[in-house]
N, C-alpha and C. Protein backbone atom coordinates (compact mmCIF):
# COMPACT_ATOMS: atom_id res chain seq x y z
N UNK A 1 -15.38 -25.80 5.86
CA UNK A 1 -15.55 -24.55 5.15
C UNK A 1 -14.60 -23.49 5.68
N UNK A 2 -14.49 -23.33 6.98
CA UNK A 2 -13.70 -22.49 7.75
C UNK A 2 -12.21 -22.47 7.36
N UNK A 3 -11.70 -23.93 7.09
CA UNK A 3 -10.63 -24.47 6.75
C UNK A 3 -9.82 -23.99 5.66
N UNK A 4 -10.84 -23.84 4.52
CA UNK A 4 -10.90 -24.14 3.30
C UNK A 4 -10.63 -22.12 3.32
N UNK A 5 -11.57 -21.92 3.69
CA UNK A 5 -11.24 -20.59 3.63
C UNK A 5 -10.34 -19.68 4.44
N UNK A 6 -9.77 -20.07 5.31
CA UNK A 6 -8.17 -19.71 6.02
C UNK A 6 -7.08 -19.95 4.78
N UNK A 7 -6.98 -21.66 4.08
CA UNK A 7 -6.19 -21.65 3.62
C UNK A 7 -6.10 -20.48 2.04
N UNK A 8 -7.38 -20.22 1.68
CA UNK A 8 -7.36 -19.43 0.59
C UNK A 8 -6.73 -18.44 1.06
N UNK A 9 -7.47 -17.48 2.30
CA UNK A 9 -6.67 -15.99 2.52
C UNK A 9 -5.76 -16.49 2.59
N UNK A 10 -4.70 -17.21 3.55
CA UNK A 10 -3.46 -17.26 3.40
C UNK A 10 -2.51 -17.22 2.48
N UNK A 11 -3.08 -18.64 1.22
CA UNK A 11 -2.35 -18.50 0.14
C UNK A 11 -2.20 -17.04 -0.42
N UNK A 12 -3.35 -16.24 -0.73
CA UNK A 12 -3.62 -15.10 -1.08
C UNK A 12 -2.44 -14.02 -0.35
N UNK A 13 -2.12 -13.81 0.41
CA UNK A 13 -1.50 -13.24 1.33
C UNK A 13 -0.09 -13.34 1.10
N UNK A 14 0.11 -14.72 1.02
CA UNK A 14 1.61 -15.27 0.73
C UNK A 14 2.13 -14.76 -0.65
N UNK A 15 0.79 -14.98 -1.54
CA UNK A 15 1.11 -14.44 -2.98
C UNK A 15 1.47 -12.65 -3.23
N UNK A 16 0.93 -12.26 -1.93
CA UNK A 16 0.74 -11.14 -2.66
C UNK A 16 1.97 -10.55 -2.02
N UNK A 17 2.62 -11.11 -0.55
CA UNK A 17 3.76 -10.38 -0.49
C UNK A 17 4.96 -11.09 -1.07
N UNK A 18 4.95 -11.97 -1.40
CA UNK A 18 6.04 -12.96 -2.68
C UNK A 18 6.49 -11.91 -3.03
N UNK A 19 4.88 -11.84 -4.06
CA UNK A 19 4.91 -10.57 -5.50
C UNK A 19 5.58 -9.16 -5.28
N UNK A 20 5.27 -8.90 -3.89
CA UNK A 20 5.78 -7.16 -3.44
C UNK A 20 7.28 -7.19 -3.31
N UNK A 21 7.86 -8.59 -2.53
CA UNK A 21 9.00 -8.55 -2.47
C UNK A 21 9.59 -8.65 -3.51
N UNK A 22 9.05 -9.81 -4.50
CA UNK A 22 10.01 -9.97 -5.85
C UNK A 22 10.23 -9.00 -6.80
N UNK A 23 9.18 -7.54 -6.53
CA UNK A 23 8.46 -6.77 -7.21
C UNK A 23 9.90 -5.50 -6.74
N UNK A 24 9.88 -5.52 -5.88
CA UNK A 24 11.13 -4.69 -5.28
C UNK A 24 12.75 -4.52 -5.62
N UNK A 25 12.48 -6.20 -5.49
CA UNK A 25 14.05 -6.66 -5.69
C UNK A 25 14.53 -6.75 -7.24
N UNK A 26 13.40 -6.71 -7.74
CA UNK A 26 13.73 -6.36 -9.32
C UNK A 26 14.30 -5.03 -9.57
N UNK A 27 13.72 -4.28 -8.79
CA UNK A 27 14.34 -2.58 -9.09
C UNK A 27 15.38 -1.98 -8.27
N UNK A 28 16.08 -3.14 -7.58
CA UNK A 28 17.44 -2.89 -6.88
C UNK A 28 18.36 -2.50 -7.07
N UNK A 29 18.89 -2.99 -8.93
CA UNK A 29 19.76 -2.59 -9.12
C UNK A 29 19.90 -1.42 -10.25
N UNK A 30 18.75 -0.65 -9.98
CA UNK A 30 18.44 0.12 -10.40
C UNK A 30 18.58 1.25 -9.87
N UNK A 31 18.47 1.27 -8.36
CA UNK A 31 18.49 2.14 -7.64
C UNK A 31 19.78 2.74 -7.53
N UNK A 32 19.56 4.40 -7.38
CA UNK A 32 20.99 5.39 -6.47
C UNK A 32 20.96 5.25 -5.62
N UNK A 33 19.57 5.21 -5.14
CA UNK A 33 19.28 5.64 -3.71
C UNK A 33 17.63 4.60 -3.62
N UNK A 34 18.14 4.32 -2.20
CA UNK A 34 17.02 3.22 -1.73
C UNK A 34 17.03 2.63 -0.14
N UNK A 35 16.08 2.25 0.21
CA UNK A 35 16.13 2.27 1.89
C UNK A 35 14.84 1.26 2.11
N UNK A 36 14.82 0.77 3.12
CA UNK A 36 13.58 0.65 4.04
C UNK A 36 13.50 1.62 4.80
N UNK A 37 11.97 1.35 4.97
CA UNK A 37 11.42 2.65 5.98
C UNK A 37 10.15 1.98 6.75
N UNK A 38 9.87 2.54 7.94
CA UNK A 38 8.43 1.93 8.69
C UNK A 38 7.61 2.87 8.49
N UNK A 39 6.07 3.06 8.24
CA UNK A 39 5.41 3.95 7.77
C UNK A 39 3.79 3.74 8.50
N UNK A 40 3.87 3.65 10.20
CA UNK A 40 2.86 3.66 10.40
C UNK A 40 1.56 4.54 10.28
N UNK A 41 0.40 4.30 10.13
CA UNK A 41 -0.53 5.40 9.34
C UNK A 41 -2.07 5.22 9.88
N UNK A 42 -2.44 6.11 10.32
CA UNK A 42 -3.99 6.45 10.62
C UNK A 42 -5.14 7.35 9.66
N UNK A 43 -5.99 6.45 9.36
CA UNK A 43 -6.73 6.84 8.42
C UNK A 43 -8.23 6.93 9.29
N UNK A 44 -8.73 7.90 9.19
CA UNK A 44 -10.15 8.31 9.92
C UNK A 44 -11.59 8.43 8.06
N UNK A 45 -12.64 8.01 8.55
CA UNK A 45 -13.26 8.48 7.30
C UNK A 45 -14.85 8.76 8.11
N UNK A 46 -15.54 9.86 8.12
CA UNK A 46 -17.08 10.91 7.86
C UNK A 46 -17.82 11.19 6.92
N UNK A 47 -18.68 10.98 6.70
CA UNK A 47 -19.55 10.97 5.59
C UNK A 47 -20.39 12.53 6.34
N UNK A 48 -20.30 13.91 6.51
CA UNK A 48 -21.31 14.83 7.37
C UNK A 48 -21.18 14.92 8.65
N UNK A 49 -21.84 14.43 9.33
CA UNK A 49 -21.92 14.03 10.59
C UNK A 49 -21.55 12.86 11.30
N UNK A 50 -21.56 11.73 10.51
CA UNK A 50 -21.87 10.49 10.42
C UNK A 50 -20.47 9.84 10.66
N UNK A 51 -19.40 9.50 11.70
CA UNK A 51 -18.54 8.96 11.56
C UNK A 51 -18.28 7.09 11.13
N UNK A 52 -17.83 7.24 9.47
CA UNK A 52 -17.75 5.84 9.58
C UNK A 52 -17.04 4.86 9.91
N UNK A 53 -15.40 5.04 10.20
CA UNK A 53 -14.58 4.20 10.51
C UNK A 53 -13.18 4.83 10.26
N UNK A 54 -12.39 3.50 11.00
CA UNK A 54 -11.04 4.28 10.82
C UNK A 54 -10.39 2.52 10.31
N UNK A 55 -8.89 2.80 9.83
CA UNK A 55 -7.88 2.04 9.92
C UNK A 55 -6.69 2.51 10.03
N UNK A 56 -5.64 1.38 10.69
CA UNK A 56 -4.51 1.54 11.15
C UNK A 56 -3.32 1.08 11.10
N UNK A 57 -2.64 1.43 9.89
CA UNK A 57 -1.81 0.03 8.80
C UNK A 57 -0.71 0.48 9.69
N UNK A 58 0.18 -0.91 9.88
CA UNK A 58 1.19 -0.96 10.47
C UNK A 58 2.27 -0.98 9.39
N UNK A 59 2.83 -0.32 8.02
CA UNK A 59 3.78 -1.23 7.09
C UNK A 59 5.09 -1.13 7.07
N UNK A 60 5.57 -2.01 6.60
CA UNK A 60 7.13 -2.27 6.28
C UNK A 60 7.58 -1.89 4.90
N UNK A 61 8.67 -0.90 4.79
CA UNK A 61 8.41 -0.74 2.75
C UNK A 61 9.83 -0.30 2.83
N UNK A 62 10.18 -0.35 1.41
CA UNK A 62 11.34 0.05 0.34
C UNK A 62 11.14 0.65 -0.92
N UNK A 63 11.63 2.02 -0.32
CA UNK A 63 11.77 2.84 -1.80
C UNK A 63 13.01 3.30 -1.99
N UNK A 64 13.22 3.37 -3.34
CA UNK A 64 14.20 3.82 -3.95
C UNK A 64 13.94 4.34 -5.33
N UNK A 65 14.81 4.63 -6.12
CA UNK A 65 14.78 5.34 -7.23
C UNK A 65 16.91 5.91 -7.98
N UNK A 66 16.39 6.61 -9.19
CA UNK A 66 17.25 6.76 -10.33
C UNK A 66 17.10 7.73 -11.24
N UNK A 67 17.82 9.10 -10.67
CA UNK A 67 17.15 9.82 -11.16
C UNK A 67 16.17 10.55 -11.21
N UNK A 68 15.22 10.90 -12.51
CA UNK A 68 13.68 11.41 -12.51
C UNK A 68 12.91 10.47 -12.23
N UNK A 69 13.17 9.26 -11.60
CA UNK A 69 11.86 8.02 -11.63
C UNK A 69 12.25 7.42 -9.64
N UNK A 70 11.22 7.38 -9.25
CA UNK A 70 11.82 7.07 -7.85
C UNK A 70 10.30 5.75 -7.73
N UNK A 71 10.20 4.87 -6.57
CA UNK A 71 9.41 4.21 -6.19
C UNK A 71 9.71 3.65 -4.72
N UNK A 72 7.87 3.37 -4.59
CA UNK A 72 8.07 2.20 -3.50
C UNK A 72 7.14 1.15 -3.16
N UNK A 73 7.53 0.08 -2.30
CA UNK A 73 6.35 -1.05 -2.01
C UNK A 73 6.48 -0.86 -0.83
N UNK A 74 5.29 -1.38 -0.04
CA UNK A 74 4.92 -1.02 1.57
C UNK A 74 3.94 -2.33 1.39
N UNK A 75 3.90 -3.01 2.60
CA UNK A 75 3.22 -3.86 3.26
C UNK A 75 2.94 -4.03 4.76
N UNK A 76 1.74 -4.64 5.72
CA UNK A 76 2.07 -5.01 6.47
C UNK A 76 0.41 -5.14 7.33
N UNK A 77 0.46 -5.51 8.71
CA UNK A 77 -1.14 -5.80 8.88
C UNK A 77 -1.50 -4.42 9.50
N UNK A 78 -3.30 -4.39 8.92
CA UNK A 78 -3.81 -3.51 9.01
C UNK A 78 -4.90 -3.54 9.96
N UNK A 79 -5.15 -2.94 11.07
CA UNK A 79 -6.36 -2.96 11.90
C UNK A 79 -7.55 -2.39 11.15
N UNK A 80 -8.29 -2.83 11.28
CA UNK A 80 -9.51 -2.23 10.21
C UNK A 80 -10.67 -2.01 11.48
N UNK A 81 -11.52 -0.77 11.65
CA UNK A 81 -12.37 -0.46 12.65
C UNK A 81 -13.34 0.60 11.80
N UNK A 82 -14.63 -0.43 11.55
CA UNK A 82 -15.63 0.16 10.87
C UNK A 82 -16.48 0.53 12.37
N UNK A 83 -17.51 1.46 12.11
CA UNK A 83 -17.79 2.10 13.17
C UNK A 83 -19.56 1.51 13.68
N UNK A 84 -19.10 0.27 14.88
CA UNK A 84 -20.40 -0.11 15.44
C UNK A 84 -20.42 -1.82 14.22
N UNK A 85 -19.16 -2.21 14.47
CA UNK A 85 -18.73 -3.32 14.24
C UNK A 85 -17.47 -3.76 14.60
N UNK A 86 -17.48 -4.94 14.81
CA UNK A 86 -16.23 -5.69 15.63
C UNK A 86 -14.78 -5.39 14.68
N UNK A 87 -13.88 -5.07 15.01
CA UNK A 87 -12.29 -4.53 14.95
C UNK A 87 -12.20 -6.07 13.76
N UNK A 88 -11.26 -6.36 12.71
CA UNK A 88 -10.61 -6.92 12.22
C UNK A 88 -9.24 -6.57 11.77
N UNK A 89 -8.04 -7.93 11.98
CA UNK A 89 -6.72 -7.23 11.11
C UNK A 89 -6.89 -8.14 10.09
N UNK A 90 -6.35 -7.62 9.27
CA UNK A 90 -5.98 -8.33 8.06
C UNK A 90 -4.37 -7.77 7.17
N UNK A 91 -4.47 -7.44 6.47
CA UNK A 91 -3.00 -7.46 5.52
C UNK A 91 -3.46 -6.11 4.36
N UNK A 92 -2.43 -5.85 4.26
CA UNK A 92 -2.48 -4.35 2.92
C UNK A 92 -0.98 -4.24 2.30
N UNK A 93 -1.29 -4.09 1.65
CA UNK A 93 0.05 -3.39 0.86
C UNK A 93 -0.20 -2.29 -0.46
N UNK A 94 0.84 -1.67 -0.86
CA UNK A 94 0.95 -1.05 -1.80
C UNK A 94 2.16 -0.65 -2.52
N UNK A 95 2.07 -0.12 -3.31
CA UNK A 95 3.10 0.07 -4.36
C UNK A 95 2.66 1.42 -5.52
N UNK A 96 3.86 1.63 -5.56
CA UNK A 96 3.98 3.24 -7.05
C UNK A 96 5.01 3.60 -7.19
N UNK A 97 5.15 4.71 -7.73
CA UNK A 97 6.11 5.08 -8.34
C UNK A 97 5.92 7.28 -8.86
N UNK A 98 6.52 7.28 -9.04
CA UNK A 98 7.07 8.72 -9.65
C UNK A 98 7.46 9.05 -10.44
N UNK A 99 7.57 9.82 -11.97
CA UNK A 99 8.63 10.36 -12.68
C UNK A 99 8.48 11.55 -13.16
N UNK A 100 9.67 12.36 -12.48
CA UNK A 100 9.61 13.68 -12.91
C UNK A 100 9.55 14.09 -14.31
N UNK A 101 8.77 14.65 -14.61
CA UNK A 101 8.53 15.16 -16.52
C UNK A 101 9.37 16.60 -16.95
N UNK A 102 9.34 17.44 -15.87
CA UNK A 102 10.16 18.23 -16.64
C UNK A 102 10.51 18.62 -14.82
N UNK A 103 11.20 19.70 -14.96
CA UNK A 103 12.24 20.27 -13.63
C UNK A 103 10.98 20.57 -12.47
N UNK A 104 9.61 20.98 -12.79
CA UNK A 104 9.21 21.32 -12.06
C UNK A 104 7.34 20.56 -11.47
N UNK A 105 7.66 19.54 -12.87
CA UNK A 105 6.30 18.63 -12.74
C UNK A 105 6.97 17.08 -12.84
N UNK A 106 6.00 16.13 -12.15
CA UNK A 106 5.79 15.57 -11.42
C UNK A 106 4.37 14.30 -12.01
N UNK A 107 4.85 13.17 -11.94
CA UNK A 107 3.55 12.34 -12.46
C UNK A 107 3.83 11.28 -11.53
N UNK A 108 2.63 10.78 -10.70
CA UNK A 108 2.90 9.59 -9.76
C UNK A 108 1.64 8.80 -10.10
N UNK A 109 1.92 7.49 -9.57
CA UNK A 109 0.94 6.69 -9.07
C UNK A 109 1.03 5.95 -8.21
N UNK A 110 0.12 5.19 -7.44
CA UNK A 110 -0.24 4.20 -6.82
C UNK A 110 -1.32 2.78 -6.65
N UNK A 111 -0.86 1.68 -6.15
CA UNK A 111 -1.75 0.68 -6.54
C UNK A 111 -2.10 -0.17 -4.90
N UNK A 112 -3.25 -0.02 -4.45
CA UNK A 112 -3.39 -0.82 -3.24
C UNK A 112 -4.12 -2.23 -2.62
N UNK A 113 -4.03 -2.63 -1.87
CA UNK A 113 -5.36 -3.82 -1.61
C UNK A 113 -4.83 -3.73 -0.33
N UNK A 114 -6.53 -4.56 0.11
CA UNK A 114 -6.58 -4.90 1.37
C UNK A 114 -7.10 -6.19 1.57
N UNK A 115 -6.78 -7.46 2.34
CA UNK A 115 -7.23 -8.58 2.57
C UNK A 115 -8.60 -8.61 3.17
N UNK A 116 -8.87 -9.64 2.88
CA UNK A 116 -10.42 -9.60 3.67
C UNK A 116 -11.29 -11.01 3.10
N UNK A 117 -12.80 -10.53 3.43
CA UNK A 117 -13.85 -11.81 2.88
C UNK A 117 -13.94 -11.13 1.44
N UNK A 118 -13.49 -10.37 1.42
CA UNK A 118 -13.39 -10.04 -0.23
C UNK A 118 -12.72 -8.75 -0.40
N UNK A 119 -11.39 -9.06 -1.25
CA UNK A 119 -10.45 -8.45 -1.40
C UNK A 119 -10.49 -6.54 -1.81
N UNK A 120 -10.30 -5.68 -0.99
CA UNK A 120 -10.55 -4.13 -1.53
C UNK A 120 -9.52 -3.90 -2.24
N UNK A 121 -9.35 -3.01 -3.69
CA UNK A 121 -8.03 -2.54 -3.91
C UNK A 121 -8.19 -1.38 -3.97
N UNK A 122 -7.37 -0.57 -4.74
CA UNK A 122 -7.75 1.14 -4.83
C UNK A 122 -6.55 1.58 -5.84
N UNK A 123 -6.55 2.49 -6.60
CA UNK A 123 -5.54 3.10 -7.23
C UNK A 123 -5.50 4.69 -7.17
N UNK A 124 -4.33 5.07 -7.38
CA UNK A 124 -4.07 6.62 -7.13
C UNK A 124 -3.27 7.11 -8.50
N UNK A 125 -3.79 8.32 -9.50
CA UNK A 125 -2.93 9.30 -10.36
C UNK A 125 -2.50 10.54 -10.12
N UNK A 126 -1.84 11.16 -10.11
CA UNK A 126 -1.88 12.11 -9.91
C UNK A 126 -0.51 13.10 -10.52
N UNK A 127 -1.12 14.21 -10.41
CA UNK A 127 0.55 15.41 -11.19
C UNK A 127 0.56 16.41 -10.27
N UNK A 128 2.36 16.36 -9.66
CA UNK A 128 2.62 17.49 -9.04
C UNK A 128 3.39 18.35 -9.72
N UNK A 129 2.79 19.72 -9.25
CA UNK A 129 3.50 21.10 -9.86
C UNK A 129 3.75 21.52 -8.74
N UNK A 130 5.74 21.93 -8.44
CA UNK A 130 5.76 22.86 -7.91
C UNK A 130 6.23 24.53 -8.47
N UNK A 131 6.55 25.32 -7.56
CA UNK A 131 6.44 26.34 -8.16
C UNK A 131 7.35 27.10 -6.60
């Protein structure tokens, strides 16, 4: 059983950074401008009083862009520390994008997951105005 279920996360894992890489390299030659970057990140979360946990993604990513439209993918392992339970790493990545709508607004998104005994994802919309 143990077996059986290593090889699933793994496959899972393998698939999903395939996908990020192939996912990237599609928009290469698209790019003006584009880079890797390391983007280590600490995330704390409280419910009141109540501290519930933190994580601590280590990732590797490439963004670039063209113009009003810019993006990026990020991957890499994540320490996960729920609070008054044993530490796990596992794997995360993400991916989005940007396109400016007019000179001074702004439309993004984002798309995430996290590995595990059962897979978390998350998505992000959002519009920036500056001024």
């Amino acid at each position: 059983m143990y077996l059986q279920k290593t090889l699933t996360l793994s496959t899972m894992i393998k698939q999903l950074a395939f996908g990020a890489v192939g996912g990237a390299l599609a928009f290469v030659p698209l790019c003006a401008t584009a880079g890797p970057y390391l983007n280590p990140e600490f995330n704390g979360s409280s419910y009141g009083d109540d501290h519930l946990g933190a994580s601590l993604n280590l990732d590797v990513g490439y963004e670039g862009g063209n113009g009003a439209y810019s993006y990026f993918i990020q991957g890499g392992p994540v320490v996960l520390m729920p609070n008054g339970v044993e530490n796990e790493i596992e794997f995360a990545a993400k991916f989005g994008g940007s396109v400016q709508v007019a000179e001074t607004v702004g439309v993004y998104g984002e798309l995430s997951g996290v590995s595990g005994d059962e897979f978390a994802w998350g998505s992000k919309v959002g519009l920036k105005y500056g001024f």
